[in-house]
C-alpha atoms as a PDB file:
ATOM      1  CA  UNK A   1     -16.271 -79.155 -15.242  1.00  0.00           C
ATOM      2  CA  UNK A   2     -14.394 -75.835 -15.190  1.00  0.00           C
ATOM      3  CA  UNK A   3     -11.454 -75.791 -17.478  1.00  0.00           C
ATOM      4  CA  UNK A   4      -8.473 -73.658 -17.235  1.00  0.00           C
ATOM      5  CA  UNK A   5      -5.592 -73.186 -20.252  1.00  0.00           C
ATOM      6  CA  UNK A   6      -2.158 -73.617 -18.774  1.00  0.00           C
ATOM      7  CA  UNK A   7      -0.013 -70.813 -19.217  1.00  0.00           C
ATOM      8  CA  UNK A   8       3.037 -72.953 -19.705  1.00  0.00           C
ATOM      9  CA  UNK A   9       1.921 -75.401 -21.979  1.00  0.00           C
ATOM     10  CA  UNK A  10      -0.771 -74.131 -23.730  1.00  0.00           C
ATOM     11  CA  UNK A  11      -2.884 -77.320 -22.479  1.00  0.00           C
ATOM     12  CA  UNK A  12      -6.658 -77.325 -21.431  1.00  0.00           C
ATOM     13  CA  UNK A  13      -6.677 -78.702 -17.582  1.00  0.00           C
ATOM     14  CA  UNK A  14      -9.873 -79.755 -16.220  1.00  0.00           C
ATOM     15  CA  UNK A  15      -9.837 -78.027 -12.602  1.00  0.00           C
ATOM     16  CA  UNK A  16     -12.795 -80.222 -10.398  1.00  0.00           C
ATOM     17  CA  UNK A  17     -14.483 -77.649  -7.906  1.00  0.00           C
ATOM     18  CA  UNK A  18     -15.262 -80.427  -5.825  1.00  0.00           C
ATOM     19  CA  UNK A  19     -12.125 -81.105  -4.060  1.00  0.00           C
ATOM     20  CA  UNK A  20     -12.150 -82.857  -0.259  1.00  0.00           C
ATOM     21  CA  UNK A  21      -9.884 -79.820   0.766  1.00  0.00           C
ATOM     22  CA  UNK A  22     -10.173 -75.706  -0.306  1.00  0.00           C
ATOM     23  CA  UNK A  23      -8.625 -75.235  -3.552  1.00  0.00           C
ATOM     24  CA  UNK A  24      -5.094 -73.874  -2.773  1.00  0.00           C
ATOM     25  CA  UNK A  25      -4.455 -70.313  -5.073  1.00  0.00           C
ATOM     26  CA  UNK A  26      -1.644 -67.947  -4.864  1.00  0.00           C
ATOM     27  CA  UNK A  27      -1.990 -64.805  -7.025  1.00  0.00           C
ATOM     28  CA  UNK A  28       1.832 -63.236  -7.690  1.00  0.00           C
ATOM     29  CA  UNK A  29       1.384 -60.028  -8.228  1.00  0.00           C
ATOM     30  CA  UNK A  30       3.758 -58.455 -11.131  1.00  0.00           C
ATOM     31  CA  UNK A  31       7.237 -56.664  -9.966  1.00  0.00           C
ATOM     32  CA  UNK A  32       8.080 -52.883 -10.047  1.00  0.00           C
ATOM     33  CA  UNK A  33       5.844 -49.759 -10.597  1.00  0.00           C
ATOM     34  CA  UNK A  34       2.482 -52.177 -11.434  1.00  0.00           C
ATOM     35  CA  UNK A  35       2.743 -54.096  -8.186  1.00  0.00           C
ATOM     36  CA  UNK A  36      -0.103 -52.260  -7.255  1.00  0.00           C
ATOM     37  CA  UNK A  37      -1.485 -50.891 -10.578  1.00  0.00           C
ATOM     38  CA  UNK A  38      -3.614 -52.237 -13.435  1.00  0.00           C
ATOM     39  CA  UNK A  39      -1.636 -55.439 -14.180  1.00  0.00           C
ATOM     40  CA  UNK A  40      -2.034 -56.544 -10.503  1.00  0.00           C
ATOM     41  CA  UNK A  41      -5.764 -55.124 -10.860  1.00  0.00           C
ATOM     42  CA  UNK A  42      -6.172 -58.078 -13.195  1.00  0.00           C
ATOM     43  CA  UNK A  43      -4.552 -60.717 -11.786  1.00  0.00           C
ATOM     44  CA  UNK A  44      -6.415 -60.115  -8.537  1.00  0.00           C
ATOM     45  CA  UNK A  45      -9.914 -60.156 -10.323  1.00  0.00           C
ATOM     46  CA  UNK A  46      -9.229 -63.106 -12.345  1.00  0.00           C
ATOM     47  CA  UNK A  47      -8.282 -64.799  -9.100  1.00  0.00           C
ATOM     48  CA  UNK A  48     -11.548 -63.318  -7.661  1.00  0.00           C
ATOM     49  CA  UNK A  49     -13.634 -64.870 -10.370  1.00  0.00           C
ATOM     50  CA  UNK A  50     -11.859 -68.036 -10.024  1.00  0.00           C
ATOM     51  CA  UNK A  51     -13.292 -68.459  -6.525  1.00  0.00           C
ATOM     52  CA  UNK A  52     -16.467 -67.111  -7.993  1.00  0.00           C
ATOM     53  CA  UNK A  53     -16.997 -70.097 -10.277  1.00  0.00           C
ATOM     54  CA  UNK A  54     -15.136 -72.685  -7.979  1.00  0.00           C
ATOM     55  CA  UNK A  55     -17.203 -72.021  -5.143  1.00  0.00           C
ATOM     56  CA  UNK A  56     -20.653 -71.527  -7.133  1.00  0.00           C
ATOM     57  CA  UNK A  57     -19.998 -75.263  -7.776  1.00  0.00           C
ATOM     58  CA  UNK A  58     -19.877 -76.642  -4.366  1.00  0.00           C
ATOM     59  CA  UNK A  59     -15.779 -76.162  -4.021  1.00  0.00           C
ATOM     60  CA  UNK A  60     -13.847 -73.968  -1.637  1.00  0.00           C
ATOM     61  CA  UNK A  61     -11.257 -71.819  -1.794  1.00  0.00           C
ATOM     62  CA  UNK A  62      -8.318 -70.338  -0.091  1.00  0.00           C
ATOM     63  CA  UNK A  63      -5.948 -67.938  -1.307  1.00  0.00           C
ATOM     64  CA  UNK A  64      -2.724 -65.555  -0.568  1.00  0.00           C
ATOM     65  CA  UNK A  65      -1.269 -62.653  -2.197  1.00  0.00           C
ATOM     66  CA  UNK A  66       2.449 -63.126  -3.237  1.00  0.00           C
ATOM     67  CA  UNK A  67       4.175 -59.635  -3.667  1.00  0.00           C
ATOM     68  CA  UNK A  68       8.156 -59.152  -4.519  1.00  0.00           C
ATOM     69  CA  UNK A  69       7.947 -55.580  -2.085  1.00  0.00           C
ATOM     70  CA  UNK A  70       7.290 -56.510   2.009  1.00  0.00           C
ATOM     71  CA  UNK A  71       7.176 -53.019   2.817  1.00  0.00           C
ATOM     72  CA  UNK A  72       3.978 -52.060   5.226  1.00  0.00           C
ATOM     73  CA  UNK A  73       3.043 -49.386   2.815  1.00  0.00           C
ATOM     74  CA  UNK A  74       2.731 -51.256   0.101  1.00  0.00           C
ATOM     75  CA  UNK A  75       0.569 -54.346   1.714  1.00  0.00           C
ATOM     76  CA  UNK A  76      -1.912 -51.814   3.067  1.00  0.00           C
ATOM     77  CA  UNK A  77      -2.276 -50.070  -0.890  1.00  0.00           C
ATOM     78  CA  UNK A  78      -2.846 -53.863  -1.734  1.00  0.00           C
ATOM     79  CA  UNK A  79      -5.546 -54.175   0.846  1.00  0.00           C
ATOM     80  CA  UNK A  80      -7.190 -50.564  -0.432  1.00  0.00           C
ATOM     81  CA  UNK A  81      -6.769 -52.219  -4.028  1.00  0.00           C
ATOM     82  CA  UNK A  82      -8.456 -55.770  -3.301  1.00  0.00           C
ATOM     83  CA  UNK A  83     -11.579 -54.177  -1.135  1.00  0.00           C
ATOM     84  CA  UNK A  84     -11.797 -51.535  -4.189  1.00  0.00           C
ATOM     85  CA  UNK A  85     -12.400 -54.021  -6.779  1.00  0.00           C
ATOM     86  CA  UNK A  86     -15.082 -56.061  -5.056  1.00  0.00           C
ATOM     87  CA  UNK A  87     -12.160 -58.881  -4.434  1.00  0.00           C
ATOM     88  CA  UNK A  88     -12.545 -61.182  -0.989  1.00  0.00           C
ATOM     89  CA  UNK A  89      -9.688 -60.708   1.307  1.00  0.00           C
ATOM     90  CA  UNK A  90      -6.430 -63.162   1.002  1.00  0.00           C
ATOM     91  CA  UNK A  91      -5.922 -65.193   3.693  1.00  0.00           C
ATOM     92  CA  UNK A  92      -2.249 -63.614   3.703  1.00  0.00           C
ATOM     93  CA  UNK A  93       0.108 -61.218   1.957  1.00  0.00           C
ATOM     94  CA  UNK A  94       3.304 -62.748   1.410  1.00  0.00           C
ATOM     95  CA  UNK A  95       6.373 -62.924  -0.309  1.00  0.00           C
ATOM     96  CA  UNK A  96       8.107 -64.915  -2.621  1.00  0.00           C
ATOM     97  CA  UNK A  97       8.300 -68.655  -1.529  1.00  0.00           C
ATOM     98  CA  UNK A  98       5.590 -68.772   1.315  1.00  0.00           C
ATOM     99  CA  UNK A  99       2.899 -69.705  -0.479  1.00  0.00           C
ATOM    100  CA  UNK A 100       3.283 -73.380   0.433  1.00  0.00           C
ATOM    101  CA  UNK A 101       3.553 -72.723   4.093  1.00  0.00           C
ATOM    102  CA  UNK A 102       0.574 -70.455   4.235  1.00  0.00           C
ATOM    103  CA  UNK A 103      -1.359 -72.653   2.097  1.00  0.00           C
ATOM    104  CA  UNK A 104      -0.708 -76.137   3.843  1.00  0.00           C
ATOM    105  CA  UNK A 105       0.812 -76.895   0.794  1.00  0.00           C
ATOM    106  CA  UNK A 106       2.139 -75.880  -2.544  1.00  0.00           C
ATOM    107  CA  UNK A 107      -0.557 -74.232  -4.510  1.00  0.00           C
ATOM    108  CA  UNK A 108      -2.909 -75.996  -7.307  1.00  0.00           C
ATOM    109  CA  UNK A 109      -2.941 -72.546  -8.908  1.00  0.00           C
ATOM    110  CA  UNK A 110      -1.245 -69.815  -9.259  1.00  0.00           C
ATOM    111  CA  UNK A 111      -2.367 -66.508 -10.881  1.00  0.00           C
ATOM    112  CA  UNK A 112       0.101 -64.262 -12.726  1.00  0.00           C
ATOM    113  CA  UNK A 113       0.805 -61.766 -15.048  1.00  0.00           C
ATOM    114  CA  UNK A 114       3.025 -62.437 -18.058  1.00  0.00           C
ATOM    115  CA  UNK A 115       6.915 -62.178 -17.119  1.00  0.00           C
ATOM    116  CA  UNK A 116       6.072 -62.528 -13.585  1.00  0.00           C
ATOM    117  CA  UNK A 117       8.133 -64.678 -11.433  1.00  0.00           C
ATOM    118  CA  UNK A 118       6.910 -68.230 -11.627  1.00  0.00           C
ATOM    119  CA  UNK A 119       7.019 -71.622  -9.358  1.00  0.00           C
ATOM    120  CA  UNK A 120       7.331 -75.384 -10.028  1.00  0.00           C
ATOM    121  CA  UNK A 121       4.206 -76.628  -9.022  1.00  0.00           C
ATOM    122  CA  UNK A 122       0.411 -75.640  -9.980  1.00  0.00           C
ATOM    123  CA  UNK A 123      -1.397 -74.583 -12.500  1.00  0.00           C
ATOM    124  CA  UNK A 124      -0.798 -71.220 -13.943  1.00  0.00           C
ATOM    125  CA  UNK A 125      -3.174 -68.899 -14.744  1.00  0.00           C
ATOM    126  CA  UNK A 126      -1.311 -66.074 -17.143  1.00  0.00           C
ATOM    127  CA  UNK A 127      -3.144 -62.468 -17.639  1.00  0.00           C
ATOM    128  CA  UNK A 128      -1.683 -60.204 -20.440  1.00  0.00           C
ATOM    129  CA  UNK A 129      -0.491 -56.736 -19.507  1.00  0.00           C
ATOM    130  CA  UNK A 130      -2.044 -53.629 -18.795  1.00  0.00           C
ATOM    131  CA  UNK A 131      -1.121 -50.627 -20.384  1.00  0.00           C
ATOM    132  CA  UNK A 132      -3.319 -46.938 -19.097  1.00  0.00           C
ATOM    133  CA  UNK A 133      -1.384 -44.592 -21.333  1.00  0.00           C
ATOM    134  CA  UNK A 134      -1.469 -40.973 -20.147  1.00  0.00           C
ATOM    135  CA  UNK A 135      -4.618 -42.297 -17.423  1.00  0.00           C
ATOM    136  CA  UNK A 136      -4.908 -39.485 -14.651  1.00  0.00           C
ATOM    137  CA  UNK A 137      -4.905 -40.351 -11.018  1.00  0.00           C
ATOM    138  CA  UNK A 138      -8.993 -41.007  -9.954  1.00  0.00           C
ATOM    139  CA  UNK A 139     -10.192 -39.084  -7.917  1.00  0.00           C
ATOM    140  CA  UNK A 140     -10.689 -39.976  -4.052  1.00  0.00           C
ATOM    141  CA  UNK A 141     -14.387 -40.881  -4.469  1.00  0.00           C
ATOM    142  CA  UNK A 142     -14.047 -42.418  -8.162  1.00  0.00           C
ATOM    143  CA  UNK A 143     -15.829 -45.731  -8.561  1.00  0.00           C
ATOM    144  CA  UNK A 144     -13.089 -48.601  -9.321  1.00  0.00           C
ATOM    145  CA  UNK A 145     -15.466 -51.108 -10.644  1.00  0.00           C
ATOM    146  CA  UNK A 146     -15.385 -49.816 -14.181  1.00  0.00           C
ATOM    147  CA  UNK A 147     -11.562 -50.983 -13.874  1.00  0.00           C
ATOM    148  CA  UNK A 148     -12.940 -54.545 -13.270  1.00  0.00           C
ATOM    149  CA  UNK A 149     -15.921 -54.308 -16.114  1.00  0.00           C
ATOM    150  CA  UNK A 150     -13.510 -53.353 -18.567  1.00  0.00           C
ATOM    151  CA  UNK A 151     -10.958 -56.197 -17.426  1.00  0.00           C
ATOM    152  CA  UNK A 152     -13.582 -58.359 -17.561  1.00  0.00           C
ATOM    153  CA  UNK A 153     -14.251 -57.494 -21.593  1.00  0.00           C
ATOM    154  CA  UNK A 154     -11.721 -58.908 -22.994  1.00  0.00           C
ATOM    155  CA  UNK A 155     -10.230 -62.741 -22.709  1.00  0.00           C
ATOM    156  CA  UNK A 156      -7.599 -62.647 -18.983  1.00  0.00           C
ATOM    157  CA  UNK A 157      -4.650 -63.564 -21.410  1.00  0.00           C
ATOM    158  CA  UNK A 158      -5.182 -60.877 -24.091  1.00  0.00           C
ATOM    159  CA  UNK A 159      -2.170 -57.959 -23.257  1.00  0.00           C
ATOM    160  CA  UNK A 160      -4.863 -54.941 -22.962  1.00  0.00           C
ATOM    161  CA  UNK A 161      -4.126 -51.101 -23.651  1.00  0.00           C
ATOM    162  CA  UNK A 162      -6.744 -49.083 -21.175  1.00  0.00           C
ATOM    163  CA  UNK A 163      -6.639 -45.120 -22.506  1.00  0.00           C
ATOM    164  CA  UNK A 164      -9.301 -42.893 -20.579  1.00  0.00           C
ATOM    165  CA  UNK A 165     -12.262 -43.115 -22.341  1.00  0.00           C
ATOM    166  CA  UNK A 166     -12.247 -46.762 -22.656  1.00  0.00           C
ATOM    167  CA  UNK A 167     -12.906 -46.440 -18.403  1.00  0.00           C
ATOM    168  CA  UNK A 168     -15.296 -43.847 -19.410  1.00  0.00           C
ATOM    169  CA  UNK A 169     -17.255 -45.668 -21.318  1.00  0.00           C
ATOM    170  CA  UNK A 170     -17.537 -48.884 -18.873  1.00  0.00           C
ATOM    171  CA  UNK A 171     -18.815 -46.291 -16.039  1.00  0.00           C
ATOM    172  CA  UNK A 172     -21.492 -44.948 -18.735  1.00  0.00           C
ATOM    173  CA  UNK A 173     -22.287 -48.914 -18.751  1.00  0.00           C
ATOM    174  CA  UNK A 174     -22.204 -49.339 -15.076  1.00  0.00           C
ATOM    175  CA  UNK A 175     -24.503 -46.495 -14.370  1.00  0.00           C
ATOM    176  CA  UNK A 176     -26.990 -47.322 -17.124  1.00  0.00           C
ATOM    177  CA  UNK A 177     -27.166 -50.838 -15.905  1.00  0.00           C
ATOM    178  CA  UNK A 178     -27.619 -50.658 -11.983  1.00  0.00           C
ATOM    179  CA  UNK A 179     -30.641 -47.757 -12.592  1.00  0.00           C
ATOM    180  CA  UNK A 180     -31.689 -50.250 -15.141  1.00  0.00           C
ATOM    181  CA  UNK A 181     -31.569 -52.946 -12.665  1.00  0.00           C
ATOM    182  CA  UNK A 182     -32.898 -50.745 -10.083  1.00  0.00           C
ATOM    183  CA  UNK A 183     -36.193 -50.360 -12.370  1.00  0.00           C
ATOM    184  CA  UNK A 184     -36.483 -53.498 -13.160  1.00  0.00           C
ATOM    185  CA  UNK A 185     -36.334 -54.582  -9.597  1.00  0.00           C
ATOM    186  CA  UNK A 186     -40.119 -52.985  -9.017  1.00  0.00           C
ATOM    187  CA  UNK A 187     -41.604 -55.842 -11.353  1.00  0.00           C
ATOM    188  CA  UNK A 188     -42.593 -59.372 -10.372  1.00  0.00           C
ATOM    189  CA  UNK A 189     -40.201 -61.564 -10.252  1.00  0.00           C
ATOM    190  CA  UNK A 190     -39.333 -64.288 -12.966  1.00  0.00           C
ATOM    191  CA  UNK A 191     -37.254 -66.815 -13.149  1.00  0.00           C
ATOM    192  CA  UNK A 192     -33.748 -66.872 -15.558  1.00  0.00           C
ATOM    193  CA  UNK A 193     -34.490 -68.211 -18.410  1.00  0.00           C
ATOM    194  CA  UNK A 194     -32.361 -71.393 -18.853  1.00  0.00           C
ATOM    195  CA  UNK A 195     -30.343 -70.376 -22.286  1.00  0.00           C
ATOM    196  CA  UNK A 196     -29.333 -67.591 -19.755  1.00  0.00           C
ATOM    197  CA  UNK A 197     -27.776 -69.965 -17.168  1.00  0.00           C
ATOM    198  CA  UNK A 198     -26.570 -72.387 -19.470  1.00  0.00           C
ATOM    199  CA  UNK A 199     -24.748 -69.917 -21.500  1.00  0.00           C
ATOM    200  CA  UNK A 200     -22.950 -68.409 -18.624  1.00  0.00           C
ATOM    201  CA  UNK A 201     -22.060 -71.865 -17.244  1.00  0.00           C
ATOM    202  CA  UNK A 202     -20.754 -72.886 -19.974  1.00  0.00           C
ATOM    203  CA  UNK A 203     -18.873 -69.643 -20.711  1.00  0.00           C
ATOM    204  CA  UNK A 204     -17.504 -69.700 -17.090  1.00  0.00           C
ATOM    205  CA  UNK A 205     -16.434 -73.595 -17.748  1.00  0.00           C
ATOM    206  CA  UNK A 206     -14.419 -72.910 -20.583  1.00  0.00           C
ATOM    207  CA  UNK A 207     -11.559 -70.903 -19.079  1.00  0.00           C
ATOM    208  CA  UNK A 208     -13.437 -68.125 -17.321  1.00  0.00           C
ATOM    209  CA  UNK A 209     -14.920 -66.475 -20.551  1.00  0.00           C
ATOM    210  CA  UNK A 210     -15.943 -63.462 -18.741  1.00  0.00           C
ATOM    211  CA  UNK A 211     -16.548 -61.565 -21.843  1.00  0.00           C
ATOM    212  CA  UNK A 212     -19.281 -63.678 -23.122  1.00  0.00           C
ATOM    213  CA  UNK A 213     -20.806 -63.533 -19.843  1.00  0.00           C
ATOM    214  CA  UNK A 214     -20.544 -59.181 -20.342  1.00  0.00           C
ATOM    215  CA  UNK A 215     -22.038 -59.956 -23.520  1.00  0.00           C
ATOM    216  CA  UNK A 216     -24.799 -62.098 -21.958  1.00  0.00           C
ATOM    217  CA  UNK A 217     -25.986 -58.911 -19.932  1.00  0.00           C
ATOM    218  CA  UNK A 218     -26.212 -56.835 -23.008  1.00  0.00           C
ATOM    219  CA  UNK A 219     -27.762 -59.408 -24.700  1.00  0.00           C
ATOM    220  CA  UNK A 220     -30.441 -59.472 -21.846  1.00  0.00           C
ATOM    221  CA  UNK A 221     -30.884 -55.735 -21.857  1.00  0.00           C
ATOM    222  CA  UNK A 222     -32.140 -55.445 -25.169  1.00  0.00           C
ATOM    223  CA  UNK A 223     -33.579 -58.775 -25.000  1.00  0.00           C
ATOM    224  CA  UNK A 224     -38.011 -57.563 -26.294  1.00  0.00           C
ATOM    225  CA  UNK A 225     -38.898 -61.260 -25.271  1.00  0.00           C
ATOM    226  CA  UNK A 226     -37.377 -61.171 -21.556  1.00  0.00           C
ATOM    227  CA  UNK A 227     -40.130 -59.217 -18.562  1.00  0.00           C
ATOM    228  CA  UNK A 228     -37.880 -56.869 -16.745  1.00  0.00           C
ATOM    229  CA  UNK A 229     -38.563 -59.408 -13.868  1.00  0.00           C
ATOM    230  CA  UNK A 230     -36.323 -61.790 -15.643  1.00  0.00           C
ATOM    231  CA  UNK A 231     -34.179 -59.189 -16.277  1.00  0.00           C
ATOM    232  CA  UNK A 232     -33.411 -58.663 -12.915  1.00  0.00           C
ATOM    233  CA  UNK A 233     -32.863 -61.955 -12.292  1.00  0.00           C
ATOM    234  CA  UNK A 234     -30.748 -62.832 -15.060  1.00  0.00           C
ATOM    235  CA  UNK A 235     -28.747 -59.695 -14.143  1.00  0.00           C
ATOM    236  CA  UNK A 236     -27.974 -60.629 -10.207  1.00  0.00           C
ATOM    237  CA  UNK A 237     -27.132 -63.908 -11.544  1.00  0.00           C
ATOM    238  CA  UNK A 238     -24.619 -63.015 -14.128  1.00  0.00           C
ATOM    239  CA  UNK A 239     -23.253 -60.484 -11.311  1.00  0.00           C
ATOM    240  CA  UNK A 240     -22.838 -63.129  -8.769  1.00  0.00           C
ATOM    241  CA  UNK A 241     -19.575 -63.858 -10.945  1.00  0.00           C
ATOM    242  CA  UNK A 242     -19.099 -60.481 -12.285  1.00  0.00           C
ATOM    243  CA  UNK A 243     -18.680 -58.559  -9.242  1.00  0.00           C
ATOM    244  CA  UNK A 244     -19.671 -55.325 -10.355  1.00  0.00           C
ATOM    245  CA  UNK A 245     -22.566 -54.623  -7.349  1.00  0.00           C
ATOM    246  CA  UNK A 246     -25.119 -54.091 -10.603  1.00  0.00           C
ATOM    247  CA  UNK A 247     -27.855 -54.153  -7.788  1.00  0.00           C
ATOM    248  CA  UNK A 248     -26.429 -51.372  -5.488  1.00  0.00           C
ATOM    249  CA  UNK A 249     -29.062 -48.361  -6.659  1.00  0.00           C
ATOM    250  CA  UNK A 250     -32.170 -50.750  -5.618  1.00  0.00           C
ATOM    251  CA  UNK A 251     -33.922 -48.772  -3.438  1.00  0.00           C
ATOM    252  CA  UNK A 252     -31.658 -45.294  -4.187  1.00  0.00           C
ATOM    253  CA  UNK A 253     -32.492 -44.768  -8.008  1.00  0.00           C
ATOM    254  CA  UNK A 254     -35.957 -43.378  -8.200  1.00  0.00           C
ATOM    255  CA  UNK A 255     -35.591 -41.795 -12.279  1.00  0.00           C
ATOM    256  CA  UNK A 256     -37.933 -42.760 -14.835  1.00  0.00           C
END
């Protein structure tokens, strides 16, 4: 049973992936100069994880993006931002107070970023801030996913301070682990072992723990008693929710 903490009480609410309809979300994206920066970054992966785990269990899920701005402009950098980051399309960008009527009905959850405008029903899903102090603009061909790993590291609600080398040091990660992955792909196959799967089930369950399931892939990197054919498999698993394509240099990497 997946488990999310409530933002404005502070309770744990179970959250049943088995529902006889989709799963109604609405991620508000924060006001002002983030509404398309790393704040909104992490309310939009947290929402993408959500349907991650919720749909791993048998559930469905739809989903719109609220945003305060309705300019063209700035839906279309939202667009760029959500394919960038690995996250599945909205059914809808919207604006304040739609939700309900795009949804069918007022949403069971809604994803947002501390200080962001709120509604009366659903459960809310708070991310702490995201500060990149003095980050340069990426360049055009930059990979974004190091934006999500690093998200991903630390608990949604924690407020997080992003300076450069912090994204640095994810891509290092990234890199490492898809030729890693990409070697590891040439052995036989094996099966996850089960402390694998049932530690990032019940990491997942417990409020989307994402970093213990980072932790679980560096635990399986180093891991002398796992075949790099578990590896592999233990590593597309954990990615499934991840989202950070560690499988994308099969067939490309061809290093040592």
């Amino acid at each position: 049973m997946l488990t999310m903490t409530d933002g404005r009480t502070g309770r744990a609410v179970p959250l049943s992936p088995a529902h006889r309809r989709p799963l109604r979300v609405c991620a508000q994206l924060p006001e002002g100069e983030d509404g398309a920066g790393a704040t909104a970054a992490r309310v939009l992966v947290l929402t993408d994880v959500l349907m991650r785990t919720v749909e791993s269990g048998g559930g469905q899920v739809d989903w719109v993006c609220e945003t305060a701005d309705p300019a063209p402009e700035h839906h279309r950098r939202l667009r760029s931002l959500t394919d960038a980051l690995g996250v599945r399309p909205p059914s809808a960008f919207t604006g304040p107070g739609e939700a309900t009527a795009l949804l069918g009905g007022p949403p069971d959850v809604r994803v947002l970023a501390d200080g962001t405008r709120d509604g009366d029903q659903g459960l809310w899903l708070e991310t702490g801030t995201v500060r990149r102090p003095n980050a340069p603009e990426p360049p055009l061909d930059a990979d974004p996913l190091p934006l999500r790993l690093a998200l991903l590291s630390l608990p949604y609600r924690s407020p997080l301070t992003l300076p450069p080398l912090a994204l640095t040091e994810a891509e290092r990660a990234l890199r490492e682990w898809r030729r890693a992955v990409a070697d590891w792909a040439r052995a036989p196959s094996k099966p996850v072992p089960d402390a694998f799967r049932s530690a990032a089930a019940t990491a997942l369950a417990d409020d989307l723990d994402t970093p213990a399931v980072v932790a679980l892939l560096r635990r399986a990197e180093t891991s002398d008693d796992l075949p790099n054919g578990a590896k592999f498999e233990t590593f597309a698993l954990l990615d499934h929710y991840l989202g950070l394509e560690l499988t994308r240099e099969i067939g490309r990497w061809t290093g040592p």
